[in-house]
Protein backbone atom coordinates (compact mmCIF):
# COMPACT_ATOMS: atom_id res chain seq x y z
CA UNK A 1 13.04 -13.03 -18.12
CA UNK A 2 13.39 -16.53 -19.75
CA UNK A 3 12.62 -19.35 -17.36
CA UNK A 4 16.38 -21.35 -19.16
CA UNK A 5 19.11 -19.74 -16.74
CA UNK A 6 21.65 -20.68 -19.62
CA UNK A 7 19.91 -17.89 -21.94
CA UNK A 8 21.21 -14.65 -21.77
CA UNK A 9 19.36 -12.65 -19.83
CA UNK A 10 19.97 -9.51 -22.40
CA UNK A 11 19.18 -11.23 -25.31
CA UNK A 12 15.52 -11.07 -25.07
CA UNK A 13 15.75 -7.65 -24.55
CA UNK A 14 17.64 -6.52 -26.90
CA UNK A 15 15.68 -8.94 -29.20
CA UNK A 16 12.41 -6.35 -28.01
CA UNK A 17 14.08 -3.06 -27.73
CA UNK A 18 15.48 -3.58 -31.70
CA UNK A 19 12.12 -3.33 -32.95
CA UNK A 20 11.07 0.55 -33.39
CA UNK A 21 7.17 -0.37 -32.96
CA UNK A 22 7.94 -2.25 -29.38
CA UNK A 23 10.03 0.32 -28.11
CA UNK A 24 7.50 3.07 -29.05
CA UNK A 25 5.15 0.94 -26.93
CA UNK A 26 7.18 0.04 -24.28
CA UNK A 27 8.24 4.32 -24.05
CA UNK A 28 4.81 5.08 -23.67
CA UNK A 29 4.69 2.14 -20.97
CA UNK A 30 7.56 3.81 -19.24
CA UNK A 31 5.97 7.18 -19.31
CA UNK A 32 2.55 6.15 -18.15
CA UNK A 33 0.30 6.44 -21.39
CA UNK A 34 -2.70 5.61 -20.31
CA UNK A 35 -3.27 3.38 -23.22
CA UNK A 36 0.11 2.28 -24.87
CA UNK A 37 0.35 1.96 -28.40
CA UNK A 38 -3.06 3.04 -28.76
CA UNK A 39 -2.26 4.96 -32.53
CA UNK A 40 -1.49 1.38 -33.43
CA UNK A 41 -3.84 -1.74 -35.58
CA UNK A 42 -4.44 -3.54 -32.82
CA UNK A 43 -2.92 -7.15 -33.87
CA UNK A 44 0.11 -4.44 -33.93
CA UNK A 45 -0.42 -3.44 -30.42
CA UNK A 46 -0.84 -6.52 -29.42
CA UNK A 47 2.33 -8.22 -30.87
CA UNK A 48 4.48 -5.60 -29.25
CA UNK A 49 2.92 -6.19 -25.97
CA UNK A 50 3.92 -10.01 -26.37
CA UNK A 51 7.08 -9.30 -27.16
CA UNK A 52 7.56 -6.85 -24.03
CA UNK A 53 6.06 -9.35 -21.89
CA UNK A 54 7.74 -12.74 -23.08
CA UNK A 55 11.41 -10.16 -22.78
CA UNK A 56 10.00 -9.46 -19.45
CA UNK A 57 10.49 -5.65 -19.76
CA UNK A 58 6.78 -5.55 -18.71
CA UNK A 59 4.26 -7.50 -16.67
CA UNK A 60 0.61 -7.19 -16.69
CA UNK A 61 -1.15 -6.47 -13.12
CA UNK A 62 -4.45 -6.77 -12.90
CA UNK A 63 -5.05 -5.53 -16.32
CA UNK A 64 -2.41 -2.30 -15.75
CA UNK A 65 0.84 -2.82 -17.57
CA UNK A 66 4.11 -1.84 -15.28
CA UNK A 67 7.37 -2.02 -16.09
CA UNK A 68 9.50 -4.54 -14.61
CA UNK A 69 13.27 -4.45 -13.02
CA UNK A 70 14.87 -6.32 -15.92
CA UNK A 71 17.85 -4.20 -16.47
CA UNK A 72 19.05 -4.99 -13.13
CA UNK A 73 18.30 -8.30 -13.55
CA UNK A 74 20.17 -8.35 -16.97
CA UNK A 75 23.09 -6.35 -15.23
CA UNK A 76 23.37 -9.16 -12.42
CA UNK A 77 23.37 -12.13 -14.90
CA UNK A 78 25.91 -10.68 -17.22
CA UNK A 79 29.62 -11.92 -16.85
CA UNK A 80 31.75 -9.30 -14.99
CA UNK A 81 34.17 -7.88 -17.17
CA UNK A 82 37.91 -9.49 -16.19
CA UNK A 83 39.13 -6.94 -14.13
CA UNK A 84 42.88 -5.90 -15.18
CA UNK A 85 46.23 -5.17 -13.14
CA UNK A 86 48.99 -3.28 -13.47
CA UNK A 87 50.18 -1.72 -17.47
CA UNK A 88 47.64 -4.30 -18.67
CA UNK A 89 44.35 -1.89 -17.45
CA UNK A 90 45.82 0.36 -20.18
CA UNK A 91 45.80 -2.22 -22.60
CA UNK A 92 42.82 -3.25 -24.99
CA UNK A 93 42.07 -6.94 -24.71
CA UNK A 94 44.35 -7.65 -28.23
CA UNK A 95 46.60 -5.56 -26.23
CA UNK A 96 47.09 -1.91 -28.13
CA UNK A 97 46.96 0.84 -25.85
CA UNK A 98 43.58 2.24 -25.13
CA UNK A 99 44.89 5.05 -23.07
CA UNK A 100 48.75 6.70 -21.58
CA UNK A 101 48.67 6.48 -17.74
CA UNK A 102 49.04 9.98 -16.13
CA UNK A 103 50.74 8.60 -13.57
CA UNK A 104 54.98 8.93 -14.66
CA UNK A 105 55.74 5.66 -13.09
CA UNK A 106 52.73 4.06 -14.92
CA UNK A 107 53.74 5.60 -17.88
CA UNK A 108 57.91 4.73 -17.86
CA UNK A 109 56.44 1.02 -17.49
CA UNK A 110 53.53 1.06 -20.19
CA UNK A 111 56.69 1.84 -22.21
CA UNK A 112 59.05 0.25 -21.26
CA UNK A 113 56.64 -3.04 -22.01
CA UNK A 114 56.46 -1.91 -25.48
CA UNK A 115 60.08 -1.74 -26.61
CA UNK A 116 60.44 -4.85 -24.09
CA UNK A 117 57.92 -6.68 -27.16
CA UNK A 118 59.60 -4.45 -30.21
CA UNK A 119 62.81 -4.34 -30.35
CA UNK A 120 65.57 -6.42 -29.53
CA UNK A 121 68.57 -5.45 -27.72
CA UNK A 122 71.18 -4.46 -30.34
CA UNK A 123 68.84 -4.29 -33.19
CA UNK A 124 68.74 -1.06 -35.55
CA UNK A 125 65.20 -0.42 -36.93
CA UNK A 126 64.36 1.96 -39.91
CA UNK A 127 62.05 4.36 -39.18
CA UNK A 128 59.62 2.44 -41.21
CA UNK A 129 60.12 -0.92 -39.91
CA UNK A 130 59.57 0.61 -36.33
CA UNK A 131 56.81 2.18 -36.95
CA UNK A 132 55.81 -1.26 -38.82
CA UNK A 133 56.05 -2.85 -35.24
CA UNK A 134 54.56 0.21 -32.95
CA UNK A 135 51.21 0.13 -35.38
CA UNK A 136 50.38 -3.27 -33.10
CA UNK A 137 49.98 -1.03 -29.95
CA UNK A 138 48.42 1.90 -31.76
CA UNK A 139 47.57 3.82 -34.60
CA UNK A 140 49.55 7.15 -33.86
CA UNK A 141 52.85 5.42 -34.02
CA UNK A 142 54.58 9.27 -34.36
CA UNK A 143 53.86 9.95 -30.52
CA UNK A 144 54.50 6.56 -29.33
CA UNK A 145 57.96 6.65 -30.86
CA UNK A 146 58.34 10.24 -29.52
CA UNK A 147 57.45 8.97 -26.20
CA UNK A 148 59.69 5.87 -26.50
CA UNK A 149 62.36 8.15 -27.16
CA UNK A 150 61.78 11.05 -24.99
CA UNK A 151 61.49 8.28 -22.23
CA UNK A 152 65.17 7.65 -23.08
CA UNK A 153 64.06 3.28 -24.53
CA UNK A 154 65.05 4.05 -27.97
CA UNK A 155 67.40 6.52 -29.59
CA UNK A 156 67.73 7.78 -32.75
CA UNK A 157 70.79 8.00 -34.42
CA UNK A 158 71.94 11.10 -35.10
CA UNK A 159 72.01 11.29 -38.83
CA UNK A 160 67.84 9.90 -38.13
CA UNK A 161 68.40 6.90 -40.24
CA UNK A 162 67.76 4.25 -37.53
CA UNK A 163 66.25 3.58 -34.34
CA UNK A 164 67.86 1.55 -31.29
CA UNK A 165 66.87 0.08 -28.21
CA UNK A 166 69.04 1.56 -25.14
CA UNK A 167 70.81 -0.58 -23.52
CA UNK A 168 69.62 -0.54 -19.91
CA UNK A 169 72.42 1.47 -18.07
């Protein structure tokens, strides 16, 4: 692990694990070869041993190479991911909509955020220009407009040239 506290912890191990001749040493490490990377030059064997040890996915113990607890170590170090409330948890962080809540009431108010942000009270859309808008939450704008509308937020008008918001009732 580096001795800076201001590195990332990952980044030396992901710096080792991306080469393919230290991670075939440091698999036969984790299986308990007897001698790892032993089908290799030695200066080769060598430099991949470096690298595991400066990443500190190994140490060396009285000769014996073992492999150390640096994924949990990398795991407590990293930043915890910011841990979202309400519609926002099914929301990507540029906000399109990773997944529909199975929960109705969940659902009604994923929605009802989305035509809150699209369209404007009194405003007719074209079916284009709606589906213009609903690409920004995701890419199968057909089912989020059916849901919009099924969900009784938008209408469409009955000839299907336009789209409104409903006015809340």
């Amino acid at each position: 692990m580096p001795a800076d506290p201001s590195q990332s912890a990952w980044r030396p191990v992901f710096a080792a694990l991306s080469n393919p001749v230290v991670r075939h040493v440091y698999a036969a490490i984790v299986l308990g070869h007897a001698e790892p990377g032993a089908d290799l030059s030695p200066s080769r064997r060598r430099h991949a041993l470096d690298a595991l040890l400066r990443s500190g996915l190994i140490s060396e113990q009285g000769g014996r190479f073992v492999s150390a607890e640096v994924f949990g170590e990398v795991l407590r170090t990293a930043p915890r991911p910011e841990r979202r409330v309400g519609v926002d948890r099914f929301l990507t962080s540029e906000g399109r909509i990773d997944r529909y809540p199975a929960k109705p009431a969940d659902r009604a108010e994923l929605l009802r955020r989305v035509v809150d942000e699209t369209v404007r009270a009194g405003e007719e859309l074209t079916e284009g220009e709606l589906n213009e808008r609903l690409a920004r939450y995701h890419d199968d704008v057909a089912t989020l407009r059916r849901l919009l509308v099924d969900h009784e937020l938008v209408e469409r008008r009955a000839d299907g040239t336009a789209y409104a918001r409903v006015a809340p009732g």
